[in-house]
Protein backbone atom coordinates (compact mmCIF):
# COMPACT_ATOMS: atom_id res chain seq x y z
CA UNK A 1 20.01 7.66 -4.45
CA UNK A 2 21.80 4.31 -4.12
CA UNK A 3 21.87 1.65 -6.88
CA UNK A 4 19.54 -1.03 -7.43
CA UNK A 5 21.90 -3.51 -6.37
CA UNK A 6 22.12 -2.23 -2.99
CA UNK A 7 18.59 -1.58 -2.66
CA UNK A 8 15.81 -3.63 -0.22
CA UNK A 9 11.92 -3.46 -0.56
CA UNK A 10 9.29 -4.00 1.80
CA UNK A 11 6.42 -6.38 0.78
CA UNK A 12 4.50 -3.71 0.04
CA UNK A 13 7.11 -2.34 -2.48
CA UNK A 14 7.66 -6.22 -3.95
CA UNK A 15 4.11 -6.04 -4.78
CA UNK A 16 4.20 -2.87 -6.52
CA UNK A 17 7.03 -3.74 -8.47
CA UNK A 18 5.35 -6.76 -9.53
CA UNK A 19 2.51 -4.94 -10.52
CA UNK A 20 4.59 -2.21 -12.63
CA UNK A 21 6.14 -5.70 -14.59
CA UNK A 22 2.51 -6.65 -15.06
CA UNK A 23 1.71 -2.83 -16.57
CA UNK A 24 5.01 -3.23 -18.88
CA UNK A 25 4.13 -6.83 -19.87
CA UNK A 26 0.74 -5.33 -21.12
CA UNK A 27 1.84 -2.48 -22.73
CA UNK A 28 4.15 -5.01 -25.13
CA UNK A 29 0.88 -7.11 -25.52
CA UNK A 30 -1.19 -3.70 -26.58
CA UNK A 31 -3.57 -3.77 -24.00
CA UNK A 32 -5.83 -0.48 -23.82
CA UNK A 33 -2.02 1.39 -24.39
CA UNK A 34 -3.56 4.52 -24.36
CA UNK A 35 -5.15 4.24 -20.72
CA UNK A 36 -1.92 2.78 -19.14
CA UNK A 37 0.10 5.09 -20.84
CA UNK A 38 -2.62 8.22 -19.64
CA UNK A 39 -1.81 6.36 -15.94
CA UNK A 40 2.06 5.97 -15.83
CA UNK A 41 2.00 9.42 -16.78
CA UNK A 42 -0.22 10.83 -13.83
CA UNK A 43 1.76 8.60 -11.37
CA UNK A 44 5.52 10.00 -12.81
CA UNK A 45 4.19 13.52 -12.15
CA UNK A 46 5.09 13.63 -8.39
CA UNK A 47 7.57 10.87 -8.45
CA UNK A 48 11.00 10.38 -9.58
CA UNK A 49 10.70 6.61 -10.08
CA UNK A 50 7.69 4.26 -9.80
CA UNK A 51 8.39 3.76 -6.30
CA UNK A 52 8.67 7.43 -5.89
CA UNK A 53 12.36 7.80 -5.03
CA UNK A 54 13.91 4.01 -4.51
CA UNK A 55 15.17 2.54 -8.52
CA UNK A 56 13.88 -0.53 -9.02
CA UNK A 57 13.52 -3.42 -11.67
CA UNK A 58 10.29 -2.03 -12.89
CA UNK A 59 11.74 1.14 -13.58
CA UNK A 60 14.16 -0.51 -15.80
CA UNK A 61 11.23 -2.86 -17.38
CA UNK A 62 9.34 0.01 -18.26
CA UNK A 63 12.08 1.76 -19.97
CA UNK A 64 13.17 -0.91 -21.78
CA UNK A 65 9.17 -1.42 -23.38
CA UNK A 66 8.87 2.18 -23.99
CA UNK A 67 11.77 3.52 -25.22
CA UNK A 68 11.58 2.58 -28.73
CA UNK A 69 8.02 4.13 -28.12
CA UNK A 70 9.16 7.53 -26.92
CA UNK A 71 11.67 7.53 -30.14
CA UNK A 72 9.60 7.79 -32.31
CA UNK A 73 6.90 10.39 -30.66
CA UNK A 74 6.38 13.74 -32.38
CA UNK A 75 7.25 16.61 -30.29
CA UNK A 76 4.06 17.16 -29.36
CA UNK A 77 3.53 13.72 -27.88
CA UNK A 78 6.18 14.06 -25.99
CA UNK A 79 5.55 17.31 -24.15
CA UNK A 80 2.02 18.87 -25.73
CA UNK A 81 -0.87 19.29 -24.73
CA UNK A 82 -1.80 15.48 -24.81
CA UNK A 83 1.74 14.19 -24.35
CA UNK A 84 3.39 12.37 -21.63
CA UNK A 85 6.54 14.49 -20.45
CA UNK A 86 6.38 12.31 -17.51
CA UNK A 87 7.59 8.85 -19.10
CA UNK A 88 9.89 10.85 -21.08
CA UNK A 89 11.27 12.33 -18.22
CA UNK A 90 11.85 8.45 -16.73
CA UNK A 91 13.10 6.89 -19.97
CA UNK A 92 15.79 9.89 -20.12
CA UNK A 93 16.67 9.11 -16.37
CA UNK A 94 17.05 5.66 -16.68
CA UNK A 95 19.12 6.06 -20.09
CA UNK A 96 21.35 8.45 -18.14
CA UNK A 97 22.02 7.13 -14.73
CA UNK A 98 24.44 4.58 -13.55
CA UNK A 99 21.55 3.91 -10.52
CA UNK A 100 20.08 1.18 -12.81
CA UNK A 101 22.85 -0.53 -14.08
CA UNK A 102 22.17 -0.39 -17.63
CA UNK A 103 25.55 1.25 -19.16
CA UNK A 104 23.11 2.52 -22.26
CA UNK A 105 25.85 3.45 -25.48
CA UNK A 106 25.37 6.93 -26.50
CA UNK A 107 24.82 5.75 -29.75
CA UNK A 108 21.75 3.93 -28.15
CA UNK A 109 19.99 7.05 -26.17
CA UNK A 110 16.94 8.43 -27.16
CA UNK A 111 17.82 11.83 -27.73
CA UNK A 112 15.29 13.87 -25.46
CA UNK A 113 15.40 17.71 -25.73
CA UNK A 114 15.04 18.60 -22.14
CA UNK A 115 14.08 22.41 -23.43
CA UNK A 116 11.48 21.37 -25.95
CA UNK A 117 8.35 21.96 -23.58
CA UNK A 118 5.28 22.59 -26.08
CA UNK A 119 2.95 22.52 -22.71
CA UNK A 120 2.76 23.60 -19.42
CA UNK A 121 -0.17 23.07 -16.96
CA UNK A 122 -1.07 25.98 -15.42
CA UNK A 123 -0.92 25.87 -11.59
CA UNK A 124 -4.21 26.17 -9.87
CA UNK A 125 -5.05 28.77 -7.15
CA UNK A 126 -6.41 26.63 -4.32
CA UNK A 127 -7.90 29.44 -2.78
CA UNK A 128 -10.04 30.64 -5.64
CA UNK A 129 -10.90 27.05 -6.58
CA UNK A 130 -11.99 26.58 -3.21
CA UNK A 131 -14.09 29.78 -3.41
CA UNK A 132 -15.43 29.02 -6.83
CA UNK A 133 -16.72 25.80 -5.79
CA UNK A 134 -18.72 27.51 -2.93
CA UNK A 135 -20.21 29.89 -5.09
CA UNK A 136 -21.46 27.17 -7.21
CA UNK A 137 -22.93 24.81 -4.19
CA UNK A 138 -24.63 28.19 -3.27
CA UNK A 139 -26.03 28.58 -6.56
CA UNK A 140 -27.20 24.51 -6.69
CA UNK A 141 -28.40 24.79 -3.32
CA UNK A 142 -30.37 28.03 -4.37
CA UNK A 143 -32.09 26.33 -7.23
CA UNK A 144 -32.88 23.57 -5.67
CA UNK A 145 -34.92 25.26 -3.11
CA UNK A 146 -36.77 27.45 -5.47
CA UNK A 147 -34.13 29.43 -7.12
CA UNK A 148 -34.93 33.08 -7.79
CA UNK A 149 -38.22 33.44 -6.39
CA UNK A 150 -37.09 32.30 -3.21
CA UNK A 151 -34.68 34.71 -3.13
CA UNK A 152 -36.90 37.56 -3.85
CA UNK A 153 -39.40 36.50 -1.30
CA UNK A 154 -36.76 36.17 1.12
CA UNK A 155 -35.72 39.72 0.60
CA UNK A 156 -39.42 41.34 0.90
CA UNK A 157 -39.68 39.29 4.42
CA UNK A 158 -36.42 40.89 5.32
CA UNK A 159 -37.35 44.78 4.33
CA UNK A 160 -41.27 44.11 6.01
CA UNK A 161 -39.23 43.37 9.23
CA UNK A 162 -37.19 46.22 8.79
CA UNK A 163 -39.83 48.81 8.08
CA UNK A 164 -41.86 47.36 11.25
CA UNK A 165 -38.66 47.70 13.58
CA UNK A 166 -38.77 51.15 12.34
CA UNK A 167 -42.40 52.38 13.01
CA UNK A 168 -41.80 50.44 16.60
CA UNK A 169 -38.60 52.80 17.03
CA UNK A 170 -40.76 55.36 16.66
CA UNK A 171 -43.63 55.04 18.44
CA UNK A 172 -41.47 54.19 21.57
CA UNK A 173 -42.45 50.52 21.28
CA UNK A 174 -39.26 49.24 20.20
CA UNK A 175 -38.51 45.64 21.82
CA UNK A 176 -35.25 45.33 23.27
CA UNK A 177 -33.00 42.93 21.31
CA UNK A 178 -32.10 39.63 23.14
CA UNK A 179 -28.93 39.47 24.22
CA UNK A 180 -26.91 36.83 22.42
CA UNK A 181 -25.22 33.92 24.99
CA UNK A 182 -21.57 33.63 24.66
CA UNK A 183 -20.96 29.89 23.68
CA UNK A 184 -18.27 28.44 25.94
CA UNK A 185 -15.21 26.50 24.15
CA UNK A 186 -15.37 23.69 22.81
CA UNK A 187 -12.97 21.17 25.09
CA UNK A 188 -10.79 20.02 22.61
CA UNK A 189 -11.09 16.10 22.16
CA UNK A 190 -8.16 13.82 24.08
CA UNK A 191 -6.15 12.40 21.45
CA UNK A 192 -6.72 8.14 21.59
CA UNK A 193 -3.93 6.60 23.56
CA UNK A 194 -1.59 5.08 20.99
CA UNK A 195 -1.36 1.39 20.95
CA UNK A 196 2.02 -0.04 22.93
CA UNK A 197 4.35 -0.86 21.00
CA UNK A 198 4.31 -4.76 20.25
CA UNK A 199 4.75 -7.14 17.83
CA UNK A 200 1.25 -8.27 18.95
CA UNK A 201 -0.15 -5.64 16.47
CA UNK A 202 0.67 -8.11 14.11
CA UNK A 203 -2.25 -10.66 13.58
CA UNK A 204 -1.02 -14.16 13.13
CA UNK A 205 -2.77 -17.49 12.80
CA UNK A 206 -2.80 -20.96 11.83
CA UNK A 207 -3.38 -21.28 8.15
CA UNK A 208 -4.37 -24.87 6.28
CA UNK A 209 -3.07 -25.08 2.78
CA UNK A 210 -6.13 -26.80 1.27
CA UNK A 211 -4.78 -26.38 -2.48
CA UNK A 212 -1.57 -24.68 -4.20
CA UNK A 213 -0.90 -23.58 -7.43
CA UNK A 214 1.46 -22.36 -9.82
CA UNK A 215 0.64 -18.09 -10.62
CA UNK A 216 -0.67 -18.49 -14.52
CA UNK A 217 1.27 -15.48 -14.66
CA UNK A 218 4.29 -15.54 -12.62
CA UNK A 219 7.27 -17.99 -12.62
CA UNK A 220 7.63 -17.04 -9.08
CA UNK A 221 4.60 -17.39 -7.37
CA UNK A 222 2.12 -19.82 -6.06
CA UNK A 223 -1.46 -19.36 -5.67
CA UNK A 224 -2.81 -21.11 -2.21
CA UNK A 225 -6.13 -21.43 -1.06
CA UNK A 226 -6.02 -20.98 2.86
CA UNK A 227 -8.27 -21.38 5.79
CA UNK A 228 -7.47 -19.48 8.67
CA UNK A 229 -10.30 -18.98 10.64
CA UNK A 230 -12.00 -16.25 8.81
CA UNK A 231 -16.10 -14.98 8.53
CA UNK A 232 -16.92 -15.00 5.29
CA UNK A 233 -16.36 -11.49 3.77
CA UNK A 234 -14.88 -9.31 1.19
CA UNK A 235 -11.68 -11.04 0.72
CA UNK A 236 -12.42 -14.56 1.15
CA UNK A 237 -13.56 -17.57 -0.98
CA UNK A 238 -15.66 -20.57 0.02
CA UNK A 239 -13.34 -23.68 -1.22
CA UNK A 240 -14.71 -27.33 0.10
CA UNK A 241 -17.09 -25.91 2.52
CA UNK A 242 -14.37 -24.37 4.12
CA UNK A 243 -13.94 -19.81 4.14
CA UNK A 244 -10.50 -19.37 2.70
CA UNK A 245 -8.32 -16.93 1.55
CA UNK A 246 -6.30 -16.16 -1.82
CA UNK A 247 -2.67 -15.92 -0.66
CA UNK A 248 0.19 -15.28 -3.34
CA UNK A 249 3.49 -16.77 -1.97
CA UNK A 250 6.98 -15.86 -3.97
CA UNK A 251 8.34 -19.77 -3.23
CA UNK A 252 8.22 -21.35 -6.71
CA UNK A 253 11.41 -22.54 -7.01
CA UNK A 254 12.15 -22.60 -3.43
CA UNK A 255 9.99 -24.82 -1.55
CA UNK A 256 8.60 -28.05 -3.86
CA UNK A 257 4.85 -27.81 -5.22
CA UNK A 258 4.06 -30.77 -3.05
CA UNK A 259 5.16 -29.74 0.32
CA UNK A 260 2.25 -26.92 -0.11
CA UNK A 261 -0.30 -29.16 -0.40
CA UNK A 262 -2.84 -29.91 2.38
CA UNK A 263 0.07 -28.56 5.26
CA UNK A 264 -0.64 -26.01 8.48
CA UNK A 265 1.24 -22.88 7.97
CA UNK A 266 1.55 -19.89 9.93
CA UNK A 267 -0.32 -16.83 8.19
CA UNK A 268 0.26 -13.13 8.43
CA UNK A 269 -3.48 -11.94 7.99
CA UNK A 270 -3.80 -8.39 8.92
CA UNK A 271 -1.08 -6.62 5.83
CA UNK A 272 -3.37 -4.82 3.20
CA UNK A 273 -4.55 -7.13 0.33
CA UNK A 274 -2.26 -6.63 -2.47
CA UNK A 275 -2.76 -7.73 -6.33
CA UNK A 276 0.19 -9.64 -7.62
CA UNK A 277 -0.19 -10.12 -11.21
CA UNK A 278 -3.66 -9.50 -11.46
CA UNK A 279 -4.42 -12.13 -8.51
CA UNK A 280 -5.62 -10.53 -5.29
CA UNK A 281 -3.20 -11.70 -2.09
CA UNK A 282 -4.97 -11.39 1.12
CA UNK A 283 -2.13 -12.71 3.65
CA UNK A 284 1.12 -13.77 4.04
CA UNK A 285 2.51 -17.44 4.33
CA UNK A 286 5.98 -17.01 6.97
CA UNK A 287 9.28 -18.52 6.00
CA UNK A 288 12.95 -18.80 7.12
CA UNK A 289 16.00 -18.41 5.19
CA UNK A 290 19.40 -17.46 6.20
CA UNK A 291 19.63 -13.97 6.82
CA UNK A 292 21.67 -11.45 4.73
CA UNK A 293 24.78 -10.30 5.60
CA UNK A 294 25.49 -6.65 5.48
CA UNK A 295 26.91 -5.20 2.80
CA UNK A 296 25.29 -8.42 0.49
CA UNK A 297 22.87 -8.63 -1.80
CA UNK A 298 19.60 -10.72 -1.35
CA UNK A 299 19.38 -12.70 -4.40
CA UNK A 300 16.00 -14.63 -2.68
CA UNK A 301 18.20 -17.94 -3.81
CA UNK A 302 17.32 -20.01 -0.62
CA UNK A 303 16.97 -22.42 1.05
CA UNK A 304 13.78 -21.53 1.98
CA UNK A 305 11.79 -23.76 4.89
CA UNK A 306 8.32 -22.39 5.92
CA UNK A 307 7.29 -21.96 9.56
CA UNK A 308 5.19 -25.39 11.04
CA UNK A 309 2.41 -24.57 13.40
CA UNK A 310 2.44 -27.69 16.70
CA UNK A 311 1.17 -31.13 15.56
CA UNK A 312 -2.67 -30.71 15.80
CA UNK A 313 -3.25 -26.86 16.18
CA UNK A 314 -6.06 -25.68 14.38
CA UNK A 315 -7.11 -23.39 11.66
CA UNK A 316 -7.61 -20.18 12.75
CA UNK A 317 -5.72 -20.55 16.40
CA UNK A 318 -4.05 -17.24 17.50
CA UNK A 319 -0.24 -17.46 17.15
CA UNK A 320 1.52 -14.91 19.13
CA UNK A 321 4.94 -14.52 21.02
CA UNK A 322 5.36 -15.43 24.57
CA UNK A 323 5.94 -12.85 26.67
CA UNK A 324 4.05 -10.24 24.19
CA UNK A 325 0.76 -8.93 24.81
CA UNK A 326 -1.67 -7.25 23.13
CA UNK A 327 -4.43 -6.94 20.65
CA UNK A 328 -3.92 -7.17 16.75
CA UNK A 329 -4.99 -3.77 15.12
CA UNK A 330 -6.91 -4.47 12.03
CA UNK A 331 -5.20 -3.88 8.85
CA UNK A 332 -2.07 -2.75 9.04
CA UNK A 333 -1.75 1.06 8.04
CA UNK A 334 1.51 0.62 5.37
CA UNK A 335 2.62 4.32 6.66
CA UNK A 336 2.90 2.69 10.02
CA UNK A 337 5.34 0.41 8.73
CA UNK A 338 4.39 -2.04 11.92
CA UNK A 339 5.73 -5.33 10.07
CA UNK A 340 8.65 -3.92 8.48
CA UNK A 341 9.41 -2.54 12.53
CA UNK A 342 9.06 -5.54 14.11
CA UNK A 343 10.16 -8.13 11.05
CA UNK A 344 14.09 -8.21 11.91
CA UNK A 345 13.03 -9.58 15.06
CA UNK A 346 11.58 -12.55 13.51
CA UNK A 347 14.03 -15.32 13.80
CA UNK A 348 15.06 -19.09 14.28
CA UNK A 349 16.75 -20.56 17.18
CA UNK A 350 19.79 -23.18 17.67
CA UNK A 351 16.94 -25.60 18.56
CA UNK A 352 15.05 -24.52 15.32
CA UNK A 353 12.14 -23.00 17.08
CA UNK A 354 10.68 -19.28 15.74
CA UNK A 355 11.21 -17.13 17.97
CA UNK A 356 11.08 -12.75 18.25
CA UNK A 357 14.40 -11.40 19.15
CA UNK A 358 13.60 -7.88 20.98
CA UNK A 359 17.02 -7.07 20.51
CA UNK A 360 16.41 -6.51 16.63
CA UNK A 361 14.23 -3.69 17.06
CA UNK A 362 15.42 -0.69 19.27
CA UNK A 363 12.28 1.41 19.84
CA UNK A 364 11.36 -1.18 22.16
CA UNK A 365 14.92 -1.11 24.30
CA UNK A 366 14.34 -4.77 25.37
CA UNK A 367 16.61 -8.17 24.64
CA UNK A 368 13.86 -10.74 25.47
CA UNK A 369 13.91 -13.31 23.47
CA UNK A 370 9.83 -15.16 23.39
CA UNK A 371 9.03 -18.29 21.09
CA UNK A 372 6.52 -17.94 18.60
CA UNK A 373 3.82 -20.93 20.28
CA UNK A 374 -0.40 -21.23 20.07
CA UNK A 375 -2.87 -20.36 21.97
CA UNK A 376 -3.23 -24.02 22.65
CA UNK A 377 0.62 -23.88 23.90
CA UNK A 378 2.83 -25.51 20.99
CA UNK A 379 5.87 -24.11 19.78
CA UNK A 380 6.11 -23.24 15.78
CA UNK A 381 9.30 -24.28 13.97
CA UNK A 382 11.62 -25.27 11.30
CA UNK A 383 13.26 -27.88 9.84
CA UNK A 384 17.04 -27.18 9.96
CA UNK A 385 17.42 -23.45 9.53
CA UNK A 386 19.28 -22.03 12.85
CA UNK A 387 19.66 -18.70 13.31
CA UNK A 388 17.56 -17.36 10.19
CA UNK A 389 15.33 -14.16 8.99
CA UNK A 390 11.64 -15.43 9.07
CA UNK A 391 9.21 -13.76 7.17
């Protein structure tokens, strides 16, 4: 497991993190402690850090608001019945490993008894839960229809038929049984073609900033309110007559307030809505900056320059590479991990237009090289950034 200073994230991990600083920043406050702590808990049972295996500043956050929690837990709260062995097990990991960069004193570390188990869950047989919940559908199902009586008049039907089969038998006037049809096989179903591989999958758009805010709760983060072409629905907000979308950008500090006002953008709008400090972020604003080099450490210190849609394209106008075809899926299926495949291909050129660099991504064994334009033809761009990451 490498250390956190060597680490990257996808978006979707950025959010999480940020919503694991929002979970520590409310334990501190005393918000409904018991409940969070009850959740941590279930979510450390399968993992080995909150991002399952990758260390990360939230792990750290958390351990640094619990730990003089955990110290002073009975026994019992730590691994009974009702404790939360789980977060102990995290806050001892942390305290221990050099992964998260702490260097805790000795002197300083909870002392955690790594023997002292006063519970353990017993394991439960799938198979005989699966049978037990049959037997009581069965029983539901019974009742419902009548419960015993049905039963028992069931059964009398059943030994009338029986008895009258017999005296047929008998008197020689037994009917012949039909003979039951062999079903033929079900053909099994042809598996859907799988979409070609293209960064076409990824749904991008004009976007108009019509207002931009400063995250109440987040030093790094703006709040925009974005038209991009949308029917009103689930994830969208009607803002001056106009159907919009909440879109939390991580550029405070890195682009000025006032160059988010009232601009076009280019939008990602087909990554699953995450929340970012309790504000739900329903696309993605695209930006350059100078890409890292390997072996370094992305400190997200800039400069940062976000991507201009042509003078005059529209809200809501398909953006797409040249030379790329195909239809955006829907949203994005994070297991997929479609953006974070075709992402390093998202560039700048020496003539500071955006651009997808095939090159960067070798599934697709190609080194085309199309321009990020409109449907109405323009070219998207920057303002001096040559040869940068975009996204």
């Amino acid at each position: 497991m490498a250390a956190i200073s060597s680490q990257t994230y996808t978006p979707t991990e950025e959010a999480e993190i940020q919503q694991w600083l929002t979970t520590s920043e409310r334990l501190k406050a005393g918000d409904d402690k018991s409940s969070i702590l009850e959740t941590l808990n279930s979510h450390l049972s399968s993992r080995a850090t909150l991002l399952g295996v990758k260390p990360s500043k939230a792990d750290v956050a958390i351990y640094e608001t619990l730990s003089p929690v955990v110290a002073q837990w009975s026994p019992d709260e730590r691994s009974g019945e009702k404790g939360y062995p789980h977060i102990v097990r995290l806050v001892d990991f942390v305290q221990n490993s050099s992964i998260f960069g702490l260097d805790v004193k000795d002197e300083n570390k909870i002392k955690i008894d790594a023997n002292d188990v006063r519970f353990v869950k017993k394991p439960v047989d799938a198979k005989a839960e699966k049978e037990r919940l049959k037997k009581e559908k069965a029983a539901a199902a019974a009742a419902a229809a009548g419960g015993e009586t049905s039963l028992v008049d069931r059964t009398k039907e059943k030994v009338k038929e029986v008895v009258t089969e017999a005296k047929e038998a008998v008197a020689g006037q037994a009917k012949p049984k039909k003979e039951k049809k062999e079903k033929a096989p079900k053909q099994p179903k042809a598996a859907p073609a799988a979409a070609p591989l293209t960064p076409a999958l990824i749904d991008l758009r004009v976007g108009h900033i019509l207002k931009a805010i400063q995250h109440p709760d987040a030093d790094s983060l703006y709040v925009s309110t974005i038209a991009m072409g949308d029917p009103a629905g689930e994830d969208t907000t009607e803002y001056e007559g106009q159907i919009c979308r909440t879109v939390c950008s991580g550029l405070n500090g890195l682009v000025p307030l006032e160059e988010m006002q009232g601009r076009k953008v280019v939008v990602v709008c087909n990554l699953k809505p995450v929340k970012m400090r309790g504000i739900k972020s329903a696309a993605m604003v695209l930006a350059a900056s100078p890409k890292v080099k390997e072996g370094e450490v992305d400190h997200d210190k800039g400069p940062v320059e976000l991507v201009s849609p042509p003078e005059g394209a529209k809200a809501g106008e398909k953006v797409f590479f040249e030379g790329w075809d195909g239809k955006s899926e829907g949203i994005l299926n994070p297991k997929k991990k479609i953006w974070e495949t075709f992402q390093p291909g998202f560039t700048t050129t020496d003539t500071l237009e955006v651009a997808f660099d095939a090159k960067a991504v070798e599934q697709l064994g190609k080194s085309d090289v199309g321009k990020l334009v409109t449907e109405s033809g323009g070219v998207c761009t920057v303002k001096s950034l040559k040869g940068a990451a975009v996204r």
